[in-house]
PDB file of N, CA and C in Angstrom:
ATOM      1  N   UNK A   1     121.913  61.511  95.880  1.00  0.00           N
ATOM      2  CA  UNK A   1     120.675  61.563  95.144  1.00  0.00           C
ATOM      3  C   UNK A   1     119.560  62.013  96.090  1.00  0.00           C
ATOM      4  N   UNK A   2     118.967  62.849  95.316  1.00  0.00           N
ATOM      5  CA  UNK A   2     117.557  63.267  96.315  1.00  0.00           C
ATOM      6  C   UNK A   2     115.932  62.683  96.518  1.00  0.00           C
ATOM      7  N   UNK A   3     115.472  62.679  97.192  1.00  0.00           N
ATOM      8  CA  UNK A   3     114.401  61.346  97.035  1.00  0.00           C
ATOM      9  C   UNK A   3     113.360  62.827  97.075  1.00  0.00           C
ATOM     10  N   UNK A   4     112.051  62.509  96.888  1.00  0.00           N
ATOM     11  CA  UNK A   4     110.907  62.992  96.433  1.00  0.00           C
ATOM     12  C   UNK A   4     109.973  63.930  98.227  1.00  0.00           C
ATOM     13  N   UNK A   5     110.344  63.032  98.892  1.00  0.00           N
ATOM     14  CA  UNK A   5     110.370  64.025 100.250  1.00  0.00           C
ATOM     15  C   UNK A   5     110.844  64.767 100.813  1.00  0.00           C
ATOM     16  N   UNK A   6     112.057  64.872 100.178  1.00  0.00           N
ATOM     17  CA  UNK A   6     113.102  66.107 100.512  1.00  0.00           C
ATOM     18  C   UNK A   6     112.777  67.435  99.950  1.00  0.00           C
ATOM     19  N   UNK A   7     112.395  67.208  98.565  1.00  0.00           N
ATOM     20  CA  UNK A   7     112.113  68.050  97.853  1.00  0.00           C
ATOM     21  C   UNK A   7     110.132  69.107  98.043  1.00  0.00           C
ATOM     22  N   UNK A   8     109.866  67.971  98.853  1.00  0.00           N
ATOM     23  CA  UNK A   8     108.289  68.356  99.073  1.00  0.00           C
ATOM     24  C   UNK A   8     108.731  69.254 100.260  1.00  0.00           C
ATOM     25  N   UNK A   9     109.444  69.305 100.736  1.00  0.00           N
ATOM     26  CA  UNK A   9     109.307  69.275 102.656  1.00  0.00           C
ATOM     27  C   UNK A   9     109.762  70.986 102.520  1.00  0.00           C
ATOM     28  N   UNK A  10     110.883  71.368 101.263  1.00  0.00           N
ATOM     29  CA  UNK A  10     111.465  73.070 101.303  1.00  0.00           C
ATOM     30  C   UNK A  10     110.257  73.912 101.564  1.00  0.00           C
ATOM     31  N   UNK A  11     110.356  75.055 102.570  1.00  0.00           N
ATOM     32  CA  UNK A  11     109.233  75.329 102.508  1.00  0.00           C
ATOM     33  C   UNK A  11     109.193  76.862 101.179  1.00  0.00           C
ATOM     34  N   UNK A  12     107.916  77.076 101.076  1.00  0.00           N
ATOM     35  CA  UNK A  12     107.180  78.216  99.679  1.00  0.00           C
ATOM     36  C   UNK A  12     107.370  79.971 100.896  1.00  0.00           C
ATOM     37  N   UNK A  13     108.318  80.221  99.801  1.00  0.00           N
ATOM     38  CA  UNK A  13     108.107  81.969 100.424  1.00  0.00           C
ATOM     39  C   UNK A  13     106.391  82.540 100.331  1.00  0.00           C
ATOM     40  N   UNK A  14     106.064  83.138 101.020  1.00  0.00           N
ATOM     41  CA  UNK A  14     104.663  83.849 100.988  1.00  0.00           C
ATOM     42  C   UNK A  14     105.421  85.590 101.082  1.00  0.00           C
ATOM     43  N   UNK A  15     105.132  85.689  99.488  1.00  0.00           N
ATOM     44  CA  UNK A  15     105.279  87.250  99.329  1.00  0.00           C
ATOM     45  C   UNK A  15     104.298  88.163  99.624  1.00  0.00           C
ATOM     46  N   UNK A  16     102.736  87.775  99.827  1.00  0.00           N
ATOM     47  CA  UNK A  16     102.240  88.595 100.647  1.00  0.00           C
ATOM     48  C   UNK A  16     102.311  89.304 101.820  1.00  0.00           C
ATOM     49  N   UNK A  17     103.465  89.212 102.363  1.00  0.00           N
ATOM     50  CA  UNK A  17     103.608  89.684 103.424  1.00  0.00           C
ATOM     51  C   UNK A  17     102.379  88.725 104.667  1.00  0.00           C
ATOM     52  N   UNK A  18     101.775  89.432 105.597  1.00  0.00           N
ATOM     53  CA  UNK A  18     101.205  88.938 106.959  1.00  0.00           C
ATOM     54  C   UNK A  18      99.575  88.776 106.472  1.00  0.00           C
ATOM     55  N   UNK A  19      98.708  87.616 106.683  1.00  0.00           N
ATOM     56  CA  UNK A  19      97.242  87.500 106.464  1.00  0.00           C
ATOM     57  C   UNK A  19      96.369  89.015 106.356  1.00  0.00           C
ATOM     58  N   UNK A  20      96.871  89.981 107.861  1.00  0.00           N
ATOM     59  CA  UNK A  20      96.103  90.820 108.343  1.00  0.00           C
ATOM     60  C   UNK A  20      95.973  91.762 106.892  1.00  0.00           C
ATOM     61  N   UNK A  21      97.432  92.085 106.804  1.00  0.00           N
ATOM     62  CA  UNK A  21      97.719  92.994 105.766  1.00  0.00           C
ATOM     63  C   UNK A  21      96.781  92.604 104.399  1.00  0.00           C
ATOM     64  N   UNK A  22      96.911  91.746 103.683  1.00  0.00           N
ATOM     65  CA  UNK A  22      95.984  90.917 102.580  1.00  0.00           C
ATOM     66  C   UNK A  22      94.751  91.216 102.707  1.00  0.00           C
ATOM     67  N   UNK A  23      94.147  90.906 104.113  1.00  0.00           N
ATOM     68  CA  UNK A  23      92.724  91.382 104.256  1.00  0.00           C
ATOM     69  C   UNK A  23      92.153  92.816 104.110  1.00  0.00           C
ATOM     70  N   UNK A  24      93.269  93.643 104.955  1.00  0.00           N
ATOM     71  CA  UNK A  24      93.129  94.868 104.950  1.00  0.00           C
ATOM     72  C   UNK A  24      92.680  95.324 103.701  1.00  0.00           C
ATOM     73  N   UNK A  25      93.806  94.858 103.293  1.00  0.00           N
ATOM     74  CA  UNK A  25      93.853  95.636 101.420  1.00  0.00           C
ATOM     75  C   UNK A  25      92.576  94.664 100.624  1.00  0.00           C
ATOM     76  N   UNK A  26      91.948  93.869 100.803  1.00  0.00           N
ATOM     77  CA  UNK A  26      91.201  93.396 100.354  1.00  0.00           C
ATOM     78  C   UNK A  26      89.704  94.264 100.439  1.00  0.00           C
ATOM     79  N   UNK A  27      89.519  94.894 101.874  1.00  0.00           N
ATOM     80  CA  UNK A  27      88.313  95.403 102.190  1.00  0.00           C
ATOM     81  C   UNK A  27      88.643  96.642 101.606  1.00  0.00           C
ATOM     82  N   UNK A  28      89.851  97.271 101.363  1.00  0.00           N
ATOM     83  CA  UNK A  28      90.032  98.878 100.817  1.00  0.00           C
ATOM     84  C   UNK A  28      89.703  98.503  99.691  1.00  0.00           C
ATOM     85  N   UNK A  29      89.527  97.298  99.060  1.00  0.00           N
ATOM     86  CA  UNK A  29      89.463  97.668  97.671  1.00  0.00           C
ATOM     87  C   UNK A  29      87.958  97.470  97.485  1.00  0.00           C
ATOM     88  N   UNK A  30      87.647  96.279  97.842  1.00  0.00           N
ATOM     89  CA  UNK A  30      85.953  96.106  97.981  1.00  0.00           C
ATOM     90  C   UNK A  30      85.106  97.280  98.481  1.00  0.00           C
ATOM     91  N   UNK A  31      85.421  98.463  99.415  1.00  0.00           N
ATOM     92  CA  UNK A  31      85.054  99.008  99.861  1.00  0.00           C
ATOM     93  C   UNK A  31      85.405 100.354  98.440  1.00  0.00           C
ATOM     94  N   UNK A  32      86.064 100.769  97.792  1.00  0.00           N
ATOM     95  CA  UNK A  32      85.975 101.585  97.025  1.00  0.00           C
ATOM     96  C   UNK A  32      85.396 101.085  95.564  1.00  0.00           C
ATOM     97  N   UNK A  33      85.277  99.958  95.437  1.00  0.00           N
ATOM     98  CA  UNK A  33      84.708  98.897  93.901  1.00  0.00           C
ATOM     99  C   UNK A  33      83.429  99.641  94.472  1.00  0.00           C
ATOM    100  N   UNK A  34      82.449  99.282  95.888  1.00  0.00           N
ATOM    101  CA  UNK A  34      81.128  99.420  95.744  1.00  0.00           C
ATOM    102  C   UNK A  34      81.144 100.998  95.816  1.00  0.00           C
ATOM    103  N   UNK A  35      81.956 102.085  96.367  1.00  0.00           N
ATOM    104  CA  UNK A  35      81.723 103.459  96.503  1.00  0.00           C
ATOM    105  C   UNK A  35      82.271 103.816  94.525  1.00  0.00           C
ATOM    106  N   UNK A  36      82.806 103.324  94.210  1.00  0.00           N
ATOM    107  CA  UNK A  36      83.045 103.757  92.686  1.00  0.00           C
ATOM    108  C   UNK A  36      81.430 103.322  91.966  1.00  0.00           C
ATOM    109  N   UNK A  37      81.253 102.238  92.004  1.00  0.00           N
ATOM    110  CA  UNK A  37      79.806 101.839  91.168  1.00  0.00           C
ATOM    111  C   UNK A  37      78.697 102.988  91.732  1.00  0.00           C
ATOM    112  N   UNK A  38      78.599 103.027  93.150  1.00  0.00           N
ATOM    113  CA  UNK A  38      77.137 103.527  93.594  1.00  0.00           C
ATOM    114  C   UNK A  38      77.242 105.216  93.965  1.00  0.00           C
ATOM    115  N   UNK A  39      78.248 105.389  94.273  1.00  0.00           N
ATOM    116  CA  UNK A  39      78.464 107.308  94.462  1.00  0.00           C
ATOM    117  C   UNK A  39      77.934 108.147  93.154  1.00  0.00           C
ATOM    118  N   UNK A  40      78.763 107.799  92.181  1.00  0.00           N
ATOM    119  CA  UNK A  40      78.393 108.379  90.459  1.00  0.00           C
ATOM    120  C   UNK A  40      77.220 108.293  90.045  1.00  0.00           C
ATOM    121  N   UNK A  41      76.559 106.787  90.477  1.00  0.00           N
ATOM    122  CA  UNK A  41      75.595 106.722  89.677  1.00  0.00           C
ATOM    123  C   UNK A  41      73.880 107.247  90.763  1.00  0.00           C
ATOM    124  N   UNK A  42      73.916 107.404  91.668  1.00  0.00           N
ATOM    125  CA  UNK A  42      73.372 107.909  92.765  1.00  0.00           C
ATOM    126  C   UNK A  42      73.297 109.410  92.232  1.00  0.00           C
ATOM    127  N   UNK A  43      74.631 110.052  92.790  1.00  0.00           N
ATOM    128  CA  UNK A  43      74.771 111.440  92.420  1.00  0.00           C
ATOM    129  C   UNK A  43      74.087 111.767  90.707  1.00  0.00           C
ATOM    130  N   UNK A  44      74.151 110.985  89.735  1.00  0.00           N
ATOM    131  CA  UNK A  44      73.680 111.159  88.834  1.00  0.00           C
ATOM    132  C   UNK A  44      72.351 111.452  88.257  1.00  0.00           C
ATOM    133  N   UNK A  45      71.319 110.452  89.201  1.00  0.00           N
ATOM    134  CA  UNK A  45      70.039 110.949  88.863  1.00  0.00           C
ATOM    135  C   UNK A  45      69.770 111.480  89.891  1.00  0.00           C
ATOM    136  N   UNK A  46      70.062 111.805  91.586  1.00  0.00           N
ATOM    137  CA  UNK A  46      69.934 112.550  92.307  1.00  0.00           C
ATOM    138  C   UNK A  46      69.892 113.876  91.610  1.00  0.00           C
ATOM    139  N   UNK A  47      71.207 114.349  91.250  1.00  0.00           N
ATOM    140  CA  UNK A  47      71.696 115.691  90.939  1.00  0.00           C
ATOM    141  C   UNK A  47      70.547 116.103  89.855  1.00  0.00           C
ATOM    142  N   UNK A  48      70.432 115.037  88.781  1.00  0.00           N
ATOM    143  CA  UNK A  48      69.542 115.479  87.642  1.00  0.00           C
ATOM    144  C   UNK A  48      68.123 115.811  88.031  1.00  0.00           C
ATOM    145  N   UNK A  49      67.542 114.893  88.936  1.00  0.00           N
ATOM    146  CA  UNK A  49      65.853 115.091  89.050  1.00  0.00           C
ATOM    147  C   UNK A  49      65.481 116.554  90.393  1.00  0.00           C
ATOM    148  N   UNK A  50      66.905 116.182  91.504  1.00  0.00           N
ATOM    149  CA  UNK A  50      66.288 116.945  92.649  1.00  0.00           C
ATOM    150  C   UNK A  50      66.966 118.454  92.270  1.00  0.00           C
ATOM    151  N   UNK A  51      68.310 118.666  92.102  1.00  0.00           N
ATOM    152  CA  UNK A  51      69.137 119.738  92.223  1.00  0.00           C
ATOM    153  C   UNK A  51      68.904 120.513  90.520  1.00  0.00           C
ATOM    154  N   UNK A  52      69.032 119.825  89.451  1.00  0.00           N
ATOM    155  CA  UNK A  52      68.885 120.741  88.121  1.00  0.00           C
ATOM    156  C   UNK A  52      67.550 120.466  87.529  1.00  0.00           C
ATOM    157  N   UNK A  53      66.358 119.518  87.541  1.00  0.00           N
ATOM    158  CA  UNK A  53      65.168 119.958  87.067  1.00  0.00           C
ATOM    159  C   UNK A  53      64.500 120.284  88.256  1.00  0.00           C
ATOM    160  N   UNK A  54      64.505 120.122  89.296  1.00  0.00           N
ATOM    161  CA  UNK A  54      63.872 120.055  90.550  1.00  0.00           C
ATOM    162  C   UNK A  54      63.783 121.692  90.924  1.00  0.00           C
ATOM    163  N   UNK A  55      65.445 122.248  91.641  1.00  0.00           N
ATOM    164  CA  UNK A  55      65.471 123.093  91.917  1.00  0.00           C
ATOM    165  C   UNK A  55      65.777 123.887  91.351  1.00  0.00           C
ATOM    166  N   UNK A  56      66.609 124.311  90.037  1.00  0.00           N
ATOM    167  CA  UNK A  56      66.772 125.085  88.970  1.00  0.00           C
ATOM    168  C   UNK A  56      65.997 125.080  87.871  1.00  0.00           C
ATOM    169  N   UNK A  57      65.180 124.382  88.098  1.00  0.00           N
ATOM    170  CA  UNK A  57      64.122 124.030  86.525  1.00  0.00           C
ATOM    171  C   UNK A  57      64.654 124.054  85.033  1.00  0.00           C
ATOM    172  N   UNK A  58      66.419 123.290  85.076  1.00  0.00           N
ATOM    173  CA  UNK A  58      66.339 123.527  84.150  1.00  0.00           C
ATOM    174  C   UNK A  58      65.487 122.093  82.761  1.00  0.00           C
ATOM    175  N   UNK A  59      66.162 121.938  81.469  1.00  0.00           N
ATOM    176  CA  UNK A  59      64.950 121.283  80.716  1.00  0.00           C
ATOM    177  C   UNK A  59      65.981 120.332  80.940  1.00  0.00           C
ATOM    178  N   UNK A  60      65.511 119.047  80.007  1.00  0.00           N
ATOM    179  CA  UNK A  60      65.579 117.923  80.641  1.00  0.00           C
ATOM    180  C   UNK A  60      67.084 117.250  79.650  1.00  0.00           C
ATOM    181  N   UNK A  61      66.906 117.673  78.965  1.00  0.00           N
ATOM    182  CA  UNK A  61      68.648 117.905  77.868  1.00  0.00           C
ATOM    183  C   UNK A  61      69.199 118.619  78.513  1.00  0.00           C
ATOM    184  N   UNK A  62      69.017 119.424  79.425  1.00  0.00           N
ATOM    185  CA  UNK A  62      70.123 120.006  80.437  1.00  0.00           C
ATOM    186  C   UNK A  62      70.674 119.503  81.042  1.00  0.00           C
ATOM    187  N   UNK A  63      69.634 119.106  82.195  1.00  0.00           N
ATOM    188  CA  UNK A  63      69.566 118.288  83.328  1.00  0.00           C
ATOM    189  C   UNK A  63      70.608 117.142  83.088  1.00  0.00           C
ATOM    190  N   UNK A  64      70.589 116.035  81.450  1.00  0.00           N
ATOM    191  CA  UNK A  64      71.477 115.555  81.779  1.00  0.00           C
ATOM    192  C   UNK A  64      72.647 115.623  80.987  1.00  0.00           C
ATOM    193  N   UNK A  65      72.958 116.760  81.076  1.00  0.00           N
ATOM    194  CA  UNK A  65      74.983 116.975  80.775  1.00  0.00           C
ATOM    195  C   UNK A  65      75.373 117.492  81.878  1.00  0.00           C
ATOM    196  N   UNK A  66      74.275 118.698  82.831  1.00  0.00           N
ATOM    197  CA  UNK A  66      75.434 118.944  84.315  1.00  0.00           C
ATOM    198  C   UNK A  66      75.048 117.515  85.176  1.00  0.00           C
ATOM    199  N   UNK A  67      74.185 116.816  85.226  1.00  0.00           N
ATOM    200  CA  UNK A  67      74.597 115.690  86.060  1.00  0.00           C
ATOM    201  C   UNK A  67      75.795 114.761  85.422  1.00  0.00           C
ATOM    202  N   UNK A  68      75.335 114.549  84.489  1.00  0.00           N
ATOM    203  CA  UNK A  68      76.886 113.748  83.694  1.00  0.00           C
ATOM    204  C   UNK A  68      77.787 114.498  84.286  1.00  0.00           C
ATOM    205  N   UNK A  69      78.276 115.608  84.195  1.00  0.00           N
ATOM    206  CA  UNK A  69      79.603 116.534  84.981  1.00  0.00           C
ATOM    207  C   UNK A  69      79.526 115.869  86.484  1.00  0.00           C
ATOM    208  N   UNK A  70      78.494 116.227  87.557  1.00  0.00           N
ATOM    209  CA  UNK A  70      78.936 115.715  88.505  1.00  0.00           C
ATOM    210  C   UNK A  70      79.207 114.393  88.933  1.00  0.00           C
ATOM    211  N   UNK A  71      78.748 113.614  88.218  1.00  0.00           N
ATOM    212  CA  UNK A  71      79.233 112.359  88.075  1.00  0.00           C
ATOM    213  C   UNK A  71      80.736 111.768  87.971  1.00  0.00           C
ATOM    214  N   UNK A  72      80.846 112.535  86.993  1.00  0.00           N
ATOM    215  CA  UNK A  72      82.569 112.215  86.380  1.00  0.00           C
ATOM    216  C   UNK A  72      83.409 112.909  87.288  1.00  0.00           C
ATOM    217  N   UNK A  73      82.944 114.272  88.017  1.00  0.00           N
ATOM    218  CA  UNK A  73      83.757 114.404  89.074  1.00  0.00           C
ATOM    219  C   UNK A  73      83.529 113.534  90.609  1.00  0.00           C
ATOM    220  N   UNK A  74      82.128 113.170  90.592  1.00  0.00           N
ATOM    221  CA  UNK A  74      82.239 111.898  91.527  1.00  0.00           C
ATOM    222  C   UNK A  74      83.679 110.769  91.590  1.00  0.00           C
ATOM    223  N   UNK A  75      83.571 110.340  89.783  1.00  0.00           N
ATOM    224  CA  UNK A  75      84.545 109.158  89.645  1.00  0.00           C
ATOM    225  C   UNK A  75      86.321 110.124  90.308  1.00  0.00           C
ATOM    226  N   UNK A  76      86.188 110.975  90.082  1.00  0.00           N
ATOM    227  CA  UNK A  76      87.350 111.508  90.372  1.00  0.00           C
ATOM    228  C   UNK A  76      87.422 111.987  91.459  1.00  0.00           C
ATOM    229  N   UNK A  77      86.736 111.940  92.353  1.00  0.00           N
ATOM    230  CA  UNK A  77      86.970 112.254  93.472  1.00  0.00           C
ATOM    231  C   UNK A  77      87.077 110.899  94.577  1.00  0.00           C
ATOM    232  N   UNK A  78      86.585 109.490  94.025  1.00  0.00           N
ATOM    233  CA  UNK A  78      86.748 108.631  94.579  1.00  0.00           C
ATOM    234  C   UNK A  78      87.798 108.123  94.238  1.00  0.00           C
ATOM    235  N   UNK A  79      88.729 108.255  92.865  1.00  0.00           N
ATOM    236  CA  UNK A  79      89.976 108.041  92.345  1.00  0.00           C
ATOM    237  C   UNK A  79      90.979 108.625  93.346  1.00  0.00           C
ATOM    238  N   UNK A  80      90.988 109.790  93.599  1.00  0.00           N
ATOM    239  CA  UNK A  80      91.809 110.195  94.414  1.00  0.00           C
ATOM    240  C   UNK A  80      91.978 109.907  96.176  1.00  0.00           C
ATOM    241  N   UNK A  81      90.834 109.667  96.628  1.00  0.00           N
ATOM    242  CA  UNK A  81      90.750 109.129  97.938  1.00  0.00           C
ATOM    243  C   UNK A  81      91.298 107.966  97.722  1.00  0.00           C
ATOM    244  N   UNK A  82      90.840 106.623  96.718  1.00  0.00           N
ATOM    245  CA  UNK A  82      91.213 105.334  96.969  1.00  0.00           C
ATOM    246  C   UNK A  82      92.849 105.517  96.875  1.00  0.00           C
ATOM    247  N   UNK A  83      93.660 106.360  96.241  1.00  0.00           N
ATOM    248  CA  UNK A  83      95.008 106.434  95.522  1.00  0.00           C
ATOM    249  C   UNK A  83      95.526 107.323  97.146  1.00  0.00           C
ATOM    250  N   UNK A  84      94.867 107.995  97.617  1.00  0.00           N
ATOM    251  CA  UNK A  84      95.461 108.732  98.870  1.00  0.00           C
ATOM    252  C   UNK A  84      95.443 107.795  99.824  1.00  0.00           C
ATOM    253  N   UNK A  85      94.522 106.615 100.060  1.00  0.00           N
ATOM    254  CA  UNK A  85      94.428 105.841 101.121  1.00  0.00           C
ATOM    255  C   UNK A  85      95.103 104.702 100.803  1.00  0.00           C
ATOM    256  N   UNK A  86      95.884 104.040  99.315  1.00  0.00           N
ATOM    257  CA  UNK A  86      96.212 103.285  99.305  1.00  0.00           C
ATOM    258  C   UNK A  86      97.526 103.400  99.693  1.00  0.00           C
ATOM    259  N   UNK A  87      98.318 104.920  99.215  1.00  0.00           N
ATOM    260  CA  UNK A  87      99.820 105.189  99.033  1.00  0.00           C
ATOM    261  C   UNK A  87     100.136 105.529 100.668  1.00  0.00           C
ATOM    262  N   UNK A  88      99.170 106.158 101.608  1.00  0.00           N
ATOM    263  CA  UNK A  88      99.107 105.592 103.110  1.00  0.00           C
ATOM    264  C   UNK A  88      99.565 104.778 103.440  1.00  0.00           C
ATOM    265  N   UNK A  89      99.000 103.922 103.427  1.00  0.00           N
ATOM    266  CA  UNK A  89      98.607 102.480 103.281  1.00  0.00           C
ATOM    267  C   UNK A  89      99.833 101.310 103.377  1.00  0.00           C
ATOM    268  N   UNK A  90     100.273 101.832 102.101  1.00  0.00           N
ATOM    269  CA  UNK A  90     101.416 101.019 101.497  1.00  0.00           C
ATOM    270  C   UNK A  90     102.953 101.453 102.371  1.00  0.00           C
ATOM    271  N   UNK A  91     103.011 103.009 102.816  1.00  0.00           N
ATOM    272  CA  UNK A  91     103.836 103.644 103.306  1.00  0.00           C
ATOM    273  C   UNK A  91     103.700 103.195 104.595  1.00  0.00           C
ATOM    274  N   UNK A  92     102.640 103.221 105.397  1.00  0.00           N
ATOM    275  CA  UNK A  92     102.725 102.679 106.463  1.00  0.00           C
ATOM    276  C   UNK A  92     103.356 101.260 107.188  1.00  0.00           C
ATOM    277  N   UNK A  93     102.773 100.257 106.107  1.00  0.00           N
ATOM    278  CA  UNK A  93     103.300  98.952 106.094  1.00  0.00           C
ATOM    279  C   UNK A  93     105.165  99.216 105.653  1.00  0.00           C
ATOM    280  N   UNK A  94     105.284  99.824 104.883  1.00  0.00           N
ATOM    281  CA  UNK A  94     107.191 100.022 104.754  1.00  0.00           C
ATOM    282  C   UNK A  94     107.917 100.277 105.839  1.00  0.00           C
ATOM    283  N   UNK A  95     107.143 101.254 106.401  1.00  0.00           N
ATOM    284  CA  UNK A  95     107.785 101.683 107.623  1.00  0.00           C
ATOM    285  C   UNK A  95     107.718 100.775 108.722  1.00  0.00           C
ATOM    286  N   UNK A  96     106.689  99.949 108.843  1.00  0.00           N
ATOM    287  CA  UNK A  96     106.779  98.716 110.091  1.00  0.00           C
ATOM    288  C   UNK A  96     107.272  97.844 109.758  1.00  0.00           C
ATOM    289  N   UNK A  97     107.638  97.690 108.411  1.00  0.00           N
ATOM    290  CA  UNK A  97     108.809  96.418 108.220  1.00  0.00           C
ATOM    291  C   UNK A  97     109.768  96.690 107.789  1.00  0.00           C
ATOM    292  N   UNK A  98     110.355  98.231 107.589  1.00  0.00           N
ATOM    293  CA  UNK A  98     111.546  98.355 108.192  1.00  0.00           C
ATOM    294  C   UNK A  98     112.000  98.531 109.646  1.00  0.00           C
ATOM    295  N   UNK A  99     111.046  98.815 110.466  1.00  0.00           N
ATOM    296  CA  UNK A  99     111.644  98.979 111.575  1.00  0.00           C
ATOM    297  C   UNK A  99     112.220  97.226 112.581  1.00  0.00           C
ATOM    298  N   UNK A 100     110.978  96.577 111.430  1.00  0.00           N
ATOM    299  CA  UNK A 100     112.117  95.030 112.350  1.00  0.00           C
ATOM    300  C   UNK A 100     113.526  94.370 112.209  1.00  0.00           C
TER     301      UNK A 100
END
């Protein structure tokens, strides 16, 4: 029969892998959450006030559908960095824990 300390004492797998790693990936993500919110929306009235009414004069229903465009290619251009730096990322860590 098994008593109640035996059963406390097995120790818990940690599928996270190593602390460092967790953190890492913690700041890649925090670090692209605030570049996803503030790049788009920056570039957005930047682009609209300085670059298309500013320096192209165009009217102001212009101004904002090509900033809307660069915007949305903002979001997509930070989509693809976070997805290039994560699959890095992830590849890198495979390879150092296969090599142990």
């Amino acid at each position: 029969m098994l008593d109640k300390t035996s059963l406390n004492a097995a120790p818990v797998p940690d599928f996270r892998g190593n602390d460092g790693s967790l953190i890492s990936a913690l700041k890649t993500l925090l670090f692209f959450t605030v570049l996803m919110i503030t790049l788009p929306i920056g570039l957005y009235f930047a682009s609209k006030a300085y670059l298309f009414e500013g320096t192209l004069g165009m009217s102001s229903s212009d101004s904002y559908f090509y900033a809307a465009i660069v915007a949305v290619v903002a979001v997509h251009m930070v989509l693809a960095m976070f997805v290039y730096v994560a699959w890095n990322e992830g590849s890198r860590q495979w390879r150092e824990g296969k090599q142990d």
